[in-house]
N, C-alpha and C. Protein backbone atom coordinates (compact mmCIF):
# COMPACT_ATOMS: atom_id res chain seq x y z
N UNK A 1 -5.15 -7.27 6.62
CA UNK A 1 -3.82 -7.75 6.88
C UNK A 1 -3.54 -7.76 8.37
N UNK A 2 -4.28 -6.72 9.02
CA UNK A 2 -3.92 -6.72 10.63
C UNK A 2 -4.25 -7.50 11.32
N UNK A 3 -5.42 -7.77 10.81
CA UNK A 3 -6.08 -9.03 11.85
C UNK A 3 -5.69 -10.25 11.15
N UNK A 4 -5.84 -10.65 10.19
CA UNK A 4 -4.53 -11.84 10.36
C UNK A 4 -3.53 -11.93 10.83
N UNK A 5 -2.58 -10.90 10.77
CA UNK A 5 -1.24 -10.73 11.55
C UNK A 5 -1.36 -11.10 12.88
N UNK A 6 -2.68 -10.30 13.46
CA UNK A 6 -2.94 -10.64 15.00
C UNK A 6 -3.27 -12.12 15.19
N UNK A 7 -4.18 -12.69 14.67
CA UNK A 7 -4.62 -13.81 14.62
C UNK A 7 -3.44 -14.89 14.62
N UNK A 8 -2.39 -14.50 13.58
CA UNK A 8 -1.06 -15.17 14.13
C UNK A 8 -0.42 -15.08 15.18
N UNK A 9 -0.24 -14.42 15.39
CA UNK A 9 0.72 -13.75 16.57
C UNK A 9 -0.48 -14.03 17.66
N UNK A 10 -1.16 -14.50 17.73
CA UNK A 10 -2.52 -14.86 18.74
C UNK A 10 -2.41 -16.65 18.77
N UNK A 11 -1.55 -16.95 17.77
CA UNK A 11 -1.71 -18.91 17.62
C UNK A 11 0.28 -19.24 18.15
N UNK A 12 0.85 -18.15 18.18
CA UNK A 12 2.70 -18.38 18.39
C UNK A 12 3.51 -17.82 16.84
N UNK A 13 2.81 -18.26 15.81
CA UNK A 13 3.69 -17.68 14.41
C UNK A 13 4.62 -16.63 14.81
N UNK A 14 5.55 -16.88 13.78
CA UNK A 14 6.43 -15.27 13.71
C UNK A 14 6.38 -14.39 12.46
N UNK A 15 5.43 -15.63 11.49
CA UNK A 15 5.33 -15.10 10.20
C UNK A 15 4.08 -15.21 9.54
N UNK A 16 3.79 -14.92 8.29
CA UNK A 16 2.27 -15.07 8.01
C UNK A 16 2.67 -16.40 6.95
N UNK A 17 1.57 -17.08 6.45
CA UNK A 17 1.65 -18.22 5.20
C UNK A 17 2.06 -17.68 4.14
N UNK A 18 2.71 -18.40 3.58
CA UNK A 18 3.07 -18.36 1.79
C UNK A 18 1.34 -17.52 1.51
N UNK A 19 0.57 -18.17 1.11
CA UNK A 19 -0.68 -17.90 0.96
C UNK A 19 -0.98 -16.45 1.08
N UNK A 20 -1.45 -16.08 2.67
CA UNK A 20 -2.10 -14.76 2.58
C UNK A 20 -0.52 -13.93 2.29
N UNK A 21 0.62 -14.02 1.97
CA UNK A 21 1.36 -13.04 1.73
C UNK A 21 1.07 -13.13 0.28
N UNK A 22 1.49 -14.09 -0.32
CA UNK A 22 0.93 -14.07 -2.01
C UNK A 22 -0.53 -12.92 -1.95
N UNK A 23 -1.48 -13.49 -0.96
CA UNK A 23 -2.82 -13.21 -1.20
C UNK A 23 -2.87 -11.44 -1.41
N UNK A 24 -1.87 -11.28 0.04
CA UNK A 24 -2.04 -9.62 0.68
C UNK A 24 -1.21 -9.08 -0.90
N UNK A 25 -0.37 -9.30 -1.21
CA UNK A 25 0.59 -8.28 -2.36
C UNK A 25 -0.64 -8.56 -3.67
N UNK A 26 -1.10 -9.57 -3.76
CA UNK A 26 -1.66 -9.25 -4.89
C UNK A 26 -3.51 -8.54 -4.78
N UNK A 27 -3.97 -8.39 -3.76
CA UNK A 27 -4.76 -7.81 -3.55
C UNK A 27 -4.60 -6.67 -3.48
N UNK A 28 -2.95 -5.57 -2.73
CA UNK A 28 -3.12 -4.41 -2.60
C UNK A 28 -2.15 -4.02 -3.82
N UNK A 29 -1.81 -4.94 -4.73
CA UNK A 29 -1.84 -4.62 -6.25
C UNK A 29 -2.85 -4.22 -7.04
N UNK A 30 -4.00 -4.74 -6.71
CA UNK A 30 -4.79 -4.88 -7.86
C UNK A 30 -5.82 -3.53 -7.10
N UNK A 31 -5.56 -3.05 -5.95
CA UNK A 31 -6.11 -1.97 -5.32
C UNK A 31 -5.12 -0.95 -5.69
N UNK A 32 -4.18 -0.57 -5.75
CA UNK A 32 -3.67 0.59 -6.57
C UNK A 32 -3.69 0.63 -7.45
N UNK A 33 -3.72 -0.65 -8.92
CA UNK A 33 -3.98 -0.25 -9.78
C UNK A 33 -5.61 0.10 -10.40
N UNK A 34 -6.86 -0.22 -9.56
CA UNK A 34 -7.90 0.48 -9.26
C UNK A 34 -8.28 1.89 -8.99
N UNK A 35 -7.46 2.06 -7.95
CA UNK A 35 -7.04 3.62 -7.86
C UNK A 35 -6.26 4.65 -8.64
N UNK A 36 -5.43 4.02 -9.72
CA UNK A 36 -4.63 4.90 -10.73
C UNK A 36 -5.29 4.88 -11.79
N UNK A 37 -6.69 3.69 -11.71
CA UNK A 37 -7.72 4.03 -12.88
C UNK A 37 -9.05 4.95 -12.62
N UNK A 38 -9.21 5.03 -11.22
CA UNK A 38 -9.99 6.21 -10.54
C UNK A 38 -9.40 7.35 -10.30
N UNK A 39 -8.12 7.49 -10.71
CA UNK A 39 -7.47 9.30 -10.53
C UNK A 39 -6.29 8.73 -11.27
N UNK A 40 -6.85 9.31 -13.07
CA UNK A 40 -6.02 9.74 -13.82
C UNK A 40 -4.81 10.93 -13.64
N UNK A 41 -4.11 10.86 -14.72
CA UNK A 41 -3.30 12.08 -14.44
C UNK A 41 -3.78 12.97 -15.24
N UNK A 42 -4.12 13.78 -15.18
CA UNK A 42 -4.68 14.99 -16.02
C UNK A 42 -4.08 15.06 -17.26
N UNK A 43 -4.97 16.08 -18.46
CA UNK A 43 -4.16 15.85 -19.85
C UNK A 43 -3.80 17.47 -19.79
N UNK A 44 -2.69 17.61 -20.40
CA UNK A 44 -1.90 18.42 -20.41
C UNK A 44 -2.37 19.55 -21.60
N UNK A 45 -3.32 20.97 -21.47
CA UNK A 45 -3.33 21.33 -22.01
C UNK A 45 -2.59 21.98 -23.39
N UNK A 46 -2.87 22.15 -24.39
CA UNK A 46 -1.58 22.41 -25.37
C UNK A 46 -1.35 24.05 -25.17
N UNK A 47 -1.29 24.45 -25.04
CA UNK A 47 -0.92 25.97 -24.92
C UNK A 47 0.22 25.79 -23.62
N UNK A 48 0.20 24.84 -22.72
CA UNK A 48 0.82 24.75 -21.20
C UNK A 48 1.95 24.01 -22.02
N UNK A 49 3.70 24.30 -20.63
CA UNK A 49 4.75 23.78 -20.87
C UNK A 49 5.13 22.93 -19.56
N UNK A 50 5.81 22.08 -19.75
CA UNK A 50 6.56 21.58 -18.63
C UNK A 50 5.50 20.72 -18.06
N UNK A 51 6.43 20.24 -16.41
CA UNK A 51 5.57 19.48 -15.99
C UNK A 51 3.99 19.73 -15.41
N UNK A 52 3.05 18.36 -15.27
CA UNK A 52 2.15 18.92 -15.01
C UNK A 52 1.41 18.16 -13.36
N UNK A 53 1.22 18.73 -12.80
CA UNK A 53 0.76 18.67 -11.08
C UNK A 53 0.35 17.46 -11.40
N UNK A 54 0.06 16.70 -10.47
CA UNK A 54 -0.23 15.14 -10.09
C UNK A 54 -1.27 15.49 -9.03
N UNK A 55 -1.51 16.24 -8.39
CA UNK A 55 -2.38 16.54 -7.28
C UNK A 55 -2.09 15.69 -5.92
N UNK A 56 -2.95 15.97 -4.92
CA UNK A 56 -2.66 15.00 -4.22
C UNK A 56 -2.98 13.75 -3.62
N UNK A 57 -4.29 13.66 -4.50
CA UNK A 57 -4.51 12.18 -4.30
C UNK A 57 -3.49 11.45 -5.57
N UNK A 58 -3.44 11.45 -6.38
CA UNK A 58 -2.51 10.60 -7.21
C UNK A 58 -1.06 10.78 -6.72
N UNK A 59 -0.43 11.69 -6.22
CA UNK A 59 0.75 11.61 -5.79
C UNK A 59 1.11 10.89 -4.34
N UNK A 60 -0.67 10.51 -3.75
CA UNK A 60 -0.54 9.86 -2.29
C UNK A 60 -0.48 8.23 -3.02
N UNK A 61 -1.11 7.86 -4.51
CA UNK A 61 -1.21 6.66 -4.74
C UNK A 61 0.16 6.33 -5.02
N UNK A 62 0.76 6.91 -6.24
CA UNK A 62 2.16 6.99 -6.56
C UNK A 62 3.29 6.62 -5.26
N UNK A 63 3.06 7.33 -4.30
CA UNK A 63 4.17 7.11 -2.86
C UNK A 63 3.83 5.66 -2.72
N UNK A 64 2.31 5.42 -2.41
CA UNK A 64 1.84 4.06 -2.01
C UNK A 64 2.15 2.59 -2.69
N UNK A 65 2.59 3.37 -3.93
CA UNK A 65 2.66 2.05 -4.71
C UNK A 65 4.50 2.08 -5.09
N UNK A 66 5.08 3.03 -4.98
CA UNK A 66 6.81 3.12 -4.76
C UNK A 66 7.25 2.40 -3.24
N UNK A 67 6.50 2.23 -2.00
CA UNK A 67 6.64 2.31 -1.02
C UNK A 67 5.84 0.93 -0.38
N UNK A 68 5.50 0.26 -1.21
CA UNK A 68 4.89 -0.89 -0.52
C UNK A 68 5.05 -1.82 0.26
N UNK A 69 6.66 -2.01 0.19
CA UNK A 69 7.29 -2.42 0.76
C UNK A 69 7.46 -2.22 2.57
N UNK A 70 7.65 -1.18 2.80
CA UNK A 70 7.56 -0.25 3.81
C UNK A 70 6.04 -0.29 4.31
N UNK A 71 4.68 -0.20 3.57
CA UNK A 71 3.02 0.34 4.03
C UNK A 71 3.14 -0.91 4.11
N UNK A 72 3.80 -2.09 3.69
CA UNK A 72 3.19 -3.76 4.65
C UNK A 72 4.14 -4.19 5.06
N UNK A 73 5.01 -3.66 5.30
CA UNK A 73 6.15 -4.36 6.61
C UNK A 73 5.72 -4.92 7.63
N UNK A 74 4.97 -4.31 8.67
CA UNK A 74 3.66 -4.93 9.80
C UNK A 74 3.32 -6.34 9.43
N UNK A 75 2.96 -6.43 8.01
CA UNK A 75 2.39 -7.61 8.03
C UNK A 75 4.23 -9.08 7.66
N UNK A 76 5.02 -8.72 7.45
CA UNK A 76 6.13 -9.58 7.30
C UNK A 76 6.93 -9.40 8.39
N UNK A 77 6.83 -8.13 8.98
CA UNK A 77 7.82 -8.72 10.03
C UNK A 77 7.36 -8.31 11.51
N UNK A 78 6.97 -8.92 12.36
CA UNK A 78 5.87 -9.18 13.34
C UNK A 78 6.02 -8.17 14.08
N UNK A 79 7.50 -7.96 14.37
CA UNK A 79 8.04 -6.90 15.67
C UNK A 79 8.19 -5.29 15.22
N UNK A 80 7.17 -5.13 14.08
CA UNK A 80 7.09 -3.50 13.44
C UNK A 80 5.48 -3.92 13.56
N UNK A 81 5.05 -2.43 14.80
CA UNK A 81 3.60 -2.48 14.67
C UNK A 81 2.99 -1.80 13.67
N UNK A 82 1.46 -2.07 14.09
CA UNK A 82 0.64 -1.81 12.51
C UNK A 82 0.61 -0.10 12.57
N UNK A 83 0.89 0.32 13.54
CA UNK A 83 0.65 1.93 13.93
C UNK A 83 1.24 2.63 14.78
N UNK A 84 2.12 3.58 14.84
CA UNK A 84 2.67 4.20 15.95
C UNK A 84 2.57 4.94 16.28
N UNK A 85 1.09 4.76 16.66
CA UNK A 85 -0.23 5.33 17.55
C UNK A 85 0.19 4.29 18.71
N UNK A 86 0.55 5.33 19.71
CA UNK A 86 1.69 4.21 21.32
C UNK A 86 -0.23 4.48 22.18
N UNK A 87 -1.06 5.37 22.07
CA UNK A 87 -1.82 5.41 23.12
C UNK A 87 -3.12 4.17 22.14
């Protein structure tokens, strides 16, 4: 997504195509839901009550996929960089 972004912003654009935005959401769709099939949620022993830990890779996918909006902003709106890593 970055280097297209750049690659625009390298030709004058202020925005990316219909296209790779369709392209980008449904690619890093189909990559979290890859990842929520590579880290299940654990099964809940029967003797155990209440809730049960998510750990922290599934609770980093969970944020990622509540928050997507926000993890590709960079790529929709030009003047939010990809990192704010300033050096």
């Amino acid at each position: 997504m970055n280097l297209t972004k750049e690659k625009a912003v390298g030709k004058g654009r202020i925005s990316l195509s219909y296209y790779h935005s369709r392209k980008f959401g449904s690619e890093y769709d189909r990559m979290m839901d890859e990842a929520k099939l590579l880290n299940p949620q654990p099964e809940r022993p029967p003797e155990k009550r209440g809730r049960m830990k998510r750990g922290k890779v599934l609770a980093l996918i969970q944020r990622l996929v509540a928050h997507k909006g926000e993890v590709c902003l960079f790529a929709k709106n030009f003047s939010v960089p990809f990192t704010n890593n300033t050096a």
